[in-house]
N, C-alpha and C. Protein backbone atom coordinates (compact mmCIF):
# COMPACT_ATOMS: atom_id res chain seq x y z
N UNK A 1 -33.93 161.47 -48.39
CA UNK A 1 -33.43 160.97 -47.16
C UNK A 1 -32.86 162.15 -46.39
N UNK A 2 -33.26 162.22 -45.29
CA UNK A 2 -32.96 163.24 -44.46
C UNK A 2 -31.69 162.62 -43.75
N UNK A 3 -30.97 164.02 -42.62
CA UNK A 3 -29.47 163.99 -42.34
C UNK A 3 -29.52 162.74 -40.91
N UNK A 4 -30.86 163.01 -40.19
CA UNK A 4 -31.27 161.95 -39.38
C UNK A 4 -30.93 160.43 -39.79
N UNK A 5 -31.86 160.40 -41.05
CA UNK A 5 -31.89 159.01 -41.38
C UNK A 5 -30.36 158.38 -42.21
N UNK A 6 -29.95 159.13 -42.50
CA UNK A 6 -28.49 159.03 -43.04
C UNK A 6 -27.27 158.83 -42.37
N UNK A 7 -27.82 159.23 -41.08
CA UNK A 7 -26.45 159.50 -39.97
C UNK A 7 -27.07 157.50 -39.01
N UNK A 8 -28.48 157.32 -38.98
CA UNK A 8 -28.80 156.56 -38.27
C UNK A 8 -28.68 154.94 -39.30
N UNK A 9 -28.34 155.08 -40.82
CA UNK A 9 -28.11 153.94 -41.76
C UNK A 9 -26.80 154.14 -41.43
N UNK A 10 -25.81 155.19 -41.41
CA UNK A 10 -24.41 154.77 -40.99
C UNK A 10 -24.07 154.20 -39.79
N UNK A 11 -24.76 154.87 -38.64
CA UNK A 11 -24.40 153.84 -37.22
C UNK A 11 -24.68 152.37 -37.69
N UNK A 12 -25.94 152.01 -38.25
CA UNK A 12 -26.58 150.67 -38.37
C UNK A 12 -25.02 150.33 -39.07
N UNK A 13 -25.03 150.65 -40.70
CA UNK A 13 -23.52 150.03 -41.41
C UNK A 13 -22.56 150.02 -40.30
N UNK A 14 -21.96 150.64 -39.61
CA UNK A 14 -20.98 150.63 -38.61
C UNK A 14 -20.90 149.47 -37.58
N UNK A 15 -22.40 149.54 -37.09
CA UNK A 15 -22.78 148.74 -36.09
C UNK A 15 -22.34 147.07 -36.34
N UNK A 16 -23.05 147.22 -37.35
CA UNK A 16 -22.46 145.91 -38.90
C UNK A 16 -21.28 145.54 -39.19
N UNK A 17 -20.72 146.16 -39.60
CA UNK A 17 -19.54 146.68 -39.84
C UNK A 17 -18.67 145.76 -38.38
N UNK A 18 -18.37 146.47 -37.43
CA UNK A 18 -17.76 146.15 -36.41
C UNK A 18 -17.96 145.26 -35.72
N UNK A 19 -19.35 145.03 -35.89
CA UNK A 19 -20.09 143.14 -35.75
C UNK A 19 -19.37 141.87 -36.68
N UNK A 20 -19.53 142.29 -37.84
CA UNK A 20 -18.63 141.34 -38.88
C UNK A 20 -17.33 141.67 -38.60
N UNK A 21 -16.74 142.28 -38.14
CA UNK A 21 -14.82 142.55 -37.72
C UNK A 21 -14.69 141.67 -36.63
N UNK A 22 -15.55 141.79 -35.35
CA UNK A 22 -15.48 140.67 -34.40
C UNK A 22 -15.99 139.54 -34.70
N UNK A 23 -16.81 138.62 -35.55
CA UNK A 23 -16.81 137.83 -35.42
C UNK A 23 -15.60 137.46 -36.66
N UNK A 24 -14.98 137.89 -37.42
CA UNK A 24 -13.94 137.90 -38.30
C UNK A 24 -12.70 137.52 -37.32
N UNK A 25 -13.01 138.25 -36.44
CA UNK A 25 -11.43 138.63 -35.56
C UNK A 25 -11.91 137.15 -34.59
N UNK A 26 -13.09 136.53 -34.42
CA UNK A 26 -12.66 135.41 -33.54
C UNK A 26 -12.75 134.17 -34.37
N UNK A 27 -13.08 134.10 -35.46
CA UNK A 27 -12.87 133.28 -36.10
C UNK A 27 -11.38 133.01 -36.37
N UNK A 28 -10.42 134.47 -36.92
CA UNK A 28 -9.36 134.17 -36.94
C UNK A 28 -8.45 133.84 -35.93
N UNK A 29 -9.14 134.11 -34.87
CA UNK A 29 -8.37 133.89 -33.09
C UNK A 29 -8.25 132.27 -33.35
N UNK A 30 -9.77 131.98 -33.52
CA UNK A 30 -10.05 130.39 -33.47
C UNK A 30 -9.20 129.96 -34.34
N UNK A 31 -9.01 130.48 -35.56
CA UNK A 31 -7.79 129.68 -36.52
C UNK A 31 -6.25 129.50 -36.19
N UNK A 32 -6.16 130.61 -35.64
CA UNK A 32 -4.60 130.84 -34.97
C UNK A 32 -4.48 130.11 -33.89
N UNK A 33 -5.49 129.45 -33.15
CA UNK A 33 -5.32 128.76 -31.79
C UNK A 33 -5.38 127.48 -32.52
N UNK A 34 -5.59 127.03 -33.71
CA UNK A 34 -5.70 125.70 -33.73
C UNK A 34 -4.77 125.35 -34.91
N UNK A 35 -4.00 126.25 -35.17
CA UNK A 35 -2.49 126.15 -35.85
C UNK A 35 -1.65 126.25 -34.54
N UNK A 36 -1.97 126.99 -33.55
CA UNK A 36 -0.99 126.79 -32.25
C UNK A 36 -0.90 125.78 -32.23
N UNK A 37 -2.47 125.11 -31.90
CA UNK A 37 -2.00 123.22 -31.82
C UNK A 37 -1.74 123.02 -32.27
N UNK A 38 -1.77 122.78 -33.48
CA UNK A 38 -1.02 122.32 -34.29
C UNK A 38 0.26 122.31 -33.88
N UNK A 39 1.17 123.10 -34.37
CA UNK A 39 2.65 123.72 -33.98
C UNK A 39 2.90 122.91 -33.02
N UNK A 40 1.89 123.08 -31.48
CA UNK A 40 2.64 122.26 -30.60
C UNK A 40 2.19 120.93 -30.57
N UNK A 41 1.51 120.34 -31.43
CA UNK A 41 1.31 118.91 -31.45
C UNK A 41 2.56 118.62 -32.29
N UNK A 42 3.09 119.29 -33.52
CA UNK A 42 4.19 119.11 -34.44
C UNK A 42 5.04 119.13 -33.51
N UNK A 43 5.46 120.02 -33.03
CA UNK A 43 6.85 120.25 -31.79
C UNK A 43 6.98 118.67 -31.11
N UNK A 44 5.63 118.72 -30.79
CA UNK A 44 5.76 117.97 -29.26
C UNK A 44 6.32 116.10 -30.13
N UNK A 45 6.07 116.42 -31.44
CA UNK A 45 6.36 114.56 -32.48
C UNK A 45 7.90 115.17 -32.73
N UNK A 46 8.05 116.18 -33.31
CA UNK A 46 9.70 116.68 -33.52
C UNK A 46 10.58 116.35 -32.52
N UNK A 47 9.61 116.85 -31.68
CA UNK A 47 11.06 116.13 -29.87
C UNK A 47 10.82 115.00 -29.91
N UNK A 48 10.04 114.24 -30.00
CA UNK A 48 9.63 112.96 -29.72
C UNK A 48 10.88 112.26 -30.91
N UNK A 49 10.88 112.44 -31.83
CA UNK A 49 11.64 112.55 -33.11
C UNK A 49 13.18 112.52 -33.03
N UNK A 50 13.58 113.97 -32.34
CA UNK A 50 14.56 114.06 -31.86
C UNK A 50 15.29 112.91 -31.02
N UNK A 51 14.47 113.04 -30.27
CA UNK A 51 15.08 111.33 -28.82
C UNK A 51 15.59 110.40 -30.02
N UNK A 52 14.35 110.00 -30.81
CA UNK A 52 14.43 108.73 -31.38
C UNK A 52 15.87 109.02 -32.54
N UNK A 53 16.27 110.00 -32.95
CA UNK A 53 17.10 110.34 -33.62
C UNK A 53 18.18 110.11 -33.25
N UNK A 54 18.23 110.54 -31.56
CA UNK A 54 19.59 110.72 -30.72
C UNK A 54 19.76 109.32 -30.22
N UNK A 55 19.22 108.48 -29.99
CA UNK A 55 19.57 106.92 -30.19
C UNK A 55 20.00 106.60 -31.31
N UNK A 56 18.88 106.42 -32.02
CA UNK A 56 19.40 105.76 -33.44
C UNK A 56 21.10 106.54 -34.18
N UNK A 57 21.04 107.73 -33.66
CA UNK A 57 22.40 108.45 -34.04
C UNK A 57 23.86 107.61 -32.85
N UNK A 58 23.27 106.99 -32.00
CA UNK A 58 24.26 106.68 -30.64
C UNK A 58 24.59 104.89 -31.19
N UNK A 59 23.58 104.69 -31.98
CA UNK A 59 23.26 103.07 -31.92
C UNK A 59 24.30 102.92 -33.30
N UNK A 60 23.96 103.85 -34.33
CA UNK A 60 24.93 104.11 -35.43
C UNK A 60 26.87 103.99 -34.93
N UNK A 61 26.86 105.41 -33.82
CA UNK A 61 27.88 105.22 -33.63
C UNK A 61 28.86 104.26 -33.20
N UNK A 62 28.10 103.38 -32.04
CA UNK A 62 28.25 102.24 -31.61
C UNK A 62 28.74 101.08 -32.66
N UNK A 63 27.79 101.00 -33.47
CA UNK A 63 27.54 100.14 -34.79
C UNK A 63 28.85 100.33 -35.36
N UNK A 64 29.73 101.25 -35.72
CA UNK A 64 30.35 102.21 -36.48
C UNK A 64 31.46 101.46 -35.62
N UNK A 65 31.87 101.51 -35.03
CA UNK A 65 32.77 101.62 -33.88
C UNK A 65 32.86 99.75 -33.57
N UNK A 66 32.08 99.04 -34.08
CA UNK A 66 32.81 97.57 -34.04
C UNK A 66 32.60 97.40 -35.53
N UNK A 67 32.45 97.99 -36.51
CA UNK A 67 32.23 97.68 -37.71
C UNK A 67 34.32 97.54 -38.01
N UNK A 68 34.51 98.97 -37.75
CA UNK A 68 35.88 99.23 -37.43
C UNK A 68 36.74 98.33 -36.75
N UNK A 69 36.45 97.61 -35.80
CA UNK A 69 37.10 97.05 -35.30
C UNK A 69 37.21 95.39 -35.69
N UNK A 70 35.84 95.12 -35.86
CA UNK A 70 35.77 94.04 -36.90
C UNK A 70 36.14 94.44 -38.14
N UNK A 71 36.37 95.25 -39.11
CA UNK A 71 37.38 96.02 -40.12
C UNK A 71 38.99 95.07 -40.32
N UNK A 72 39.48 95.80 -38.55
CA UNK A 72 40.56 95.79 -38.43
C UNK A 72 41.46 94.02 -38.16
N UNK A 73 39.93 93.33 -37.13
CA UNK A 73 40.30 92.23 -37.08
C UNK A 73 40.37 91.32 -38.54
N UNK A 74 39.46 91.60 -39.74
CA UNK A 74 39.74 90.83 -40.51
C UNK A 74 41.17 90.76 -41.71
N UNK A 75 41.16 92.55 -41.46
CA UNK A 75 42.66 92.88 -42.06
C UNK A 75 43.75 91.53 -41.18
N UNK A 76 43.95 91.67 -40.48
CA UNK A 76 44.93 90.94 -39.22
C UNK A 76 44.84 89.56 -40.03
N UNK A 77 43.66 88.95 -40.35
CA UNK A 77 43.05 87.78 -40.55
C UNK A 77 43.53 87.66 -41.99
N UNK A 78 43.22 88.42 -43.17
CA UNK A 78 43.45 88.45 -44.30
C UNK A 78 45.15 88.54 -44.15
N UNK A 79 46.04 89.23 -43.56
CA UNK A 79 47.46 89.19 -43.57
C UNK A 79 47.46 87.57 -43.06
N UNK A 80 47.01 86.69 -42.01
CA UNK A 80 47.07 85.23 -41.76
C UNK A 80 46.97 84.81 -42.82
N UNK A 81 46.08 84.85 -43.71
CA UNK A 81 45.22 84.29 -44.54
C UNK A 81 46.51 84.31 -45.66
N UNK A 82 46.67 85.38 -46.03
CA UNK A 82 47.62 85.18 -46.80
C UNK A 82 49.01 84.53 -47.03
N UNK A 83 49.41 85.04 -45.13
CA UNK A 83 50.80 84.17 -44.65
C UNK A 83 50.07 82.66 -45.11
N UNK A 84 49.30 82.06 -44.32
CA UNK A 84 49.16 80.85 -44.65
C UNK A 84 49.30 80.35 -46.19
N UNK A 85 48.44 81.21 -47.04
CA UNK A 85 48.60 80.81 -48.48
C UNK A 85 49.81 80.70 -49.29
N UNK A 86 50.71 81.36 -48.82
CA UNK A 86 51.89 81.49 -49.09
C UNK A 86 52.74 80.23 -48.69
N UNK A 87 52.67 79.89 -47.63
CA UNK A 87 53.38 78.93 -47.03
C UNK A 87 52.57 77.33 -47.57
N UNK A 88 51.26 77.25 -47.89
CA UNK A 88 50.60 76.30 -48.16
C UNK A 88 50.90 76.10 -50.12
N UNK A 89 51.55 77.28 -50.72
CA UNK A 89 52.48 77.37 -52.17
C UNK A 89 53.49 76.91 -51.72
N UNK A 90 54.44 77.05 -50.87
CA UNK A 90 55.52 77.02 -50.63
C UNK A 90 55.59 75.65 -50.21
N UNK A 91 54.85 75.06 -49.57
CA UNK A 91 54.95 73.47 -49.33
C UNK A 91 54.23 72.29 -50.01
N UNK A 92 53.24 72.81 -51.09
CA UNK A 92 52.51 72.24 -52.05
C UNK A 92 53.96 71.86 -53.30
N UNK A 93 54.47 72.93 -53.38
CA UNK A 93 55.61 73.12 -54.57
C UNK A 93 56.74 71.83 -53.64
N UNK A 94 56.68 71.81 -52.66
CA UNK A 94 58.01 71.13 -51.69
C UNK A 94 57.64 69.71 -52.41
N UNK A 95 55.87 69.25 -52.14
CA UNK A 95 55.61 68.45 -52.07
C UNK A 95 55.65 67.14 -53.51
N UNK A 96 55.25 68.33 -54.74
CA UNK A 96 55.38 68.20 -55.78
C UNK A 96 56.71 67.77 -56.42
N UNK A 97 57.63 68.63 -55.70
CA UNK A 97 59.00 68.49 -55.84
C UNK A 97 59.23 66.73 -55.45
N UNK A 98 59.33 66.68 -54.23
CA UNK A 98 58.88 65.11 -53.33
C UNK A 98 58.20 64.00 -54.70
N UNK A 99 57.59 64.29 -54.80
CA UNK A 99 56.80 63.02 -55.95
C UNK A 99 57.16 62.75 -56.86
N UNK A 100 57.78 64.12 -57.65
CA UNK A 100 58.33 63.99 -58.71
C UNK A 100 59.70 62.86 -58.51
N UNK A 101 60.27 63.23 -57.43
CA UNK A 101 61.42 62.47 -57.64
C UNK A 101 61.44 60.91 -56.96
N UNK A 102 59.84 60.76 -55.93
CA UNK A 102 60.01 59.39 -55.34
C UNK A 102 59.28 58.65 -57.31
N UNK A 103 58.37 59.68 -58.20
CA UNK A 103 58.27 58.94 -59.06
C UNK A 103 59.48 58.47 -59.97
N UNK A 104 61.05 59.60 -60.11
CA UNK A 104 61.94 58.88 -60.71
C UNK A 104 62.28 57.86 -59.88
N UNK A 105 62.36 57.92 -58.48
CA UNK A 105 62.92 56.69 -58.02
C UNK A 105 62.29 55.00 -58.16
N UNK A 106 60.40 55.42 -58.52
CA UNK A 106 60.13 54.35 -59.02
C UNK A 106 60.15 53.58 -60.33
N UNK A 107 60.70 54.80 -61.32
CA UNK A 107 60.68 54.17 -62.72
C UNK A 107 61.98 53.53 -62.71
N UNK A 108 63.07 54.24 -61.99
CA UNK A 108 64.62 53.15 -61.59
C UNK A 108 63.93 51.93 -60.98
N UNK A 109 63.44 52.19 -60.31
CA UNK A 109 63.07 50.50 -59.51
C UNK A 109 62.68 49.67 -60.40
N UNK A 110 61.57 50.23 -61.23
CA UNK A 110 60.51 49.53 -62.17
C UNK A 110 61.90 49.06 -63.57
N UNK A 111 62.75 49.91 -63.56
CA UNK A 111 63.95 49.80 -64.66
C UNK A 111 65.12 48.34 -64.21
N UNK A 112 65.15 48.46 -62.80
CA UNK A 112 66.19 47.65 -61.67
C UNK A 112 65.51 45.80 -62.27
N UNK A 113 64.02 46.17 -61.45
CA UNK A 113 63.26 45.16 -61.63
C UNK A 113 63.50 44.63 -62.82
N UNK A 114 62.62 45.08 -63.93
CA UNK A 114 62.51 44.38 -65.14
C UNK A 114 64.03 43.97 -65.42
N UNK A 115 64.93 44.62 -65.24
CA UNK A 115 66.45 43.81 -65.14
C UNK A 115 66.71 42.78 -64.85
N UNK A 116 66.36 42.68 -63.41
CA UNK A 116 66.21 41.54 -62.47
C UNK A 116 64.90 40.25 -63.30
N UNK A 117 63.92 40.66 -63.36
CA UNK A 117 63.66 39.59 -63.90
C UNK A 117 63.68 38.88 -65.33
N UNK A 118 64.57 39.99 -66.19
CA UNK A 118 64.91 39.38 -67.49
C UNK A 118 66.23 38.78 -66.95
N UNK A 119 67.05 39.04 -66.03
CA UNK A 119 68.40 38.03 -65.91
C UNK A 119 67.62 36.63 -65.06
N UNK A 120 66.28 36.86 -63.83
CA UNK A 120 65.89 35.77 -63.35
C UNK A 120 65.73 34.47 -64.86
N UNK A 121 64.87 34.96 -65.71
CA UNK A 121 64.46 34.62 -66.51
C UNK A 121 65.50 33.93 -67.94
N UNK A 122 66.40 34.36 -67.50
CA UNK A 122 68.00 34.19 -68.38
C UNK A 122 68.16 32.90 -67.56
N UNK A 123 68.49 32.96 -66.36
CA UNK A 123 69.00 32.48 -65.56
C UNK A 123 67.97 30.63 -64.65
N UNK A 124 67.00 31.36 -65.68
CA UNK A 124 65.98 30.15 -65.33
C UNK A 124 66.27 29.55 -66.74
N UNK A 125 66.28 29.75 -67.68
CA UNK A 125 66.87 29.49 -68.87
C UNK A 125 67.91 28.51 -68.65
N UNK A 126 68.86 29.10 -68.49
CA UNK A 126 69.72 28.30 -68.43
C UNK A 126 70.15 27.08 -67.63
N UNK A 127 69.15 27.24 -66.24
CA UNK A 127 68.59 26.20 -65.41
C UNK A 127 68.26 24.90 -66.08
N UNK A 128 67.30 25.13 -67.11
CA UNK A 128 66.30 24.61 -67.33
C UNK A 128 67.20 23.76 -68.90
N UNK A 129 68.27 24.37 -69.44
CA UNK A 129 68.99 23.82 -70.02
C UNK A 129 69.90 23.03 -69.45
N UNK A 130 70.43 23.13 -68.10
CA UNK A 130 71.37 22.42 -67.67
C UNK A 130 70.58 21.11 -67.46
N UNK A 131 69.41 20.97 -66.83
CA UNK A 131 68.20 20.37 -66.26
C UNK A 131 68.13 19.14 -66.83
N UNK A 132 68.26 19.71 -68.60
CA UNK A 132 67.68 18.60 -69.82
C UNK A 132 68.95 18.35 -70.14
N UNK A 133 70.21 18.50 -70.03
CA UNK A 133 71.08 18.18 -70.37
C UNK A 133 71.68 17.16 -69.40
N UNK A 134 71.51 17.37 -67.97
CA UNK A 134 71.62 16.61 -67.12
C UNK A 134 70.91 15.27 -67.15
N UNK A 135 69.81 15.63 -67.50
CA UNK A 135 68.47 14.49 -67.61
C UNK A 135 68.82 13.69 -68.32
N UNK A 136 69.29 14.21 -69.36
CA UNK A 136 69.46 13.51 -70.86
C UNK A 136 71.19 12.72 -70.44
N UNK A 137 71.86 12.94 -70.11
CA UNK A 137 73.11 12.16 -69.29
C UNK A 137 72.53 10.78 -68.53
């Protein structure tokens, strides 16, 4: 191989060479432009994302903010709740108290009574002897 043909297989390799680098180099252009999109199709759902974040973060707070306050109203409610329970012991016990003693007052009655009608009963007795004794006169 002569210096001719040696110098004219290297232009050719070169020629080659720098042929396969550009279409290398636009292939990778083409790859990098369609990770750009990418990126900005990702970006463009991330903001989209974002918004939806910054509500749902506002809707939270909101949320947050009568959770608290409904919190606070049931505390208020539970202190009622309790006053009442307290007072509904306190007059259950009154009441108990109350029964107990209208029940002594009925076993005196029921005690009065049966008195009353063992003296009626005496007293019809003796009616009923005068009656036949009279009769018998």
């Amino acid at each position: 191989m002569t210096f001719k043909e040696l110098c004219t297989e290297l232009d050719s390799e070169f020629i080659r060479l720098r042929a396969d680098q550009a279409e290398l180099g636009q292939q990778l252009t083409e790859r990098i432009n369609g990770v750009a999109n990418h990126v900005k199709t990702l970006d463009a759902k991330v903001t989209l994302l974002d918004a939806k974040v910054i509500v749902l973060d506002e809707r939270v707070s909101a949320l947050d903010t009568k959770v608290t306050a409904l919190d606070t109203k049931v505390t208020v409610l539970d202190t009622k709740v309790t006053v009442l329970d307290e007072r509904v012991t306190a007059l259950d016990t009154k009441i108990d108290t109350k029964f107990e003693e209208i029940d002594a007052r009925f076993e005196s009655m029921d005690v009065k009574i049966n008195n009353l009608q063992g003296n009626q009963n005496d007293m019809m007795s003796i009616l009923i002897d005068i009656q036949r004794k009279v009769s018998a006169n």
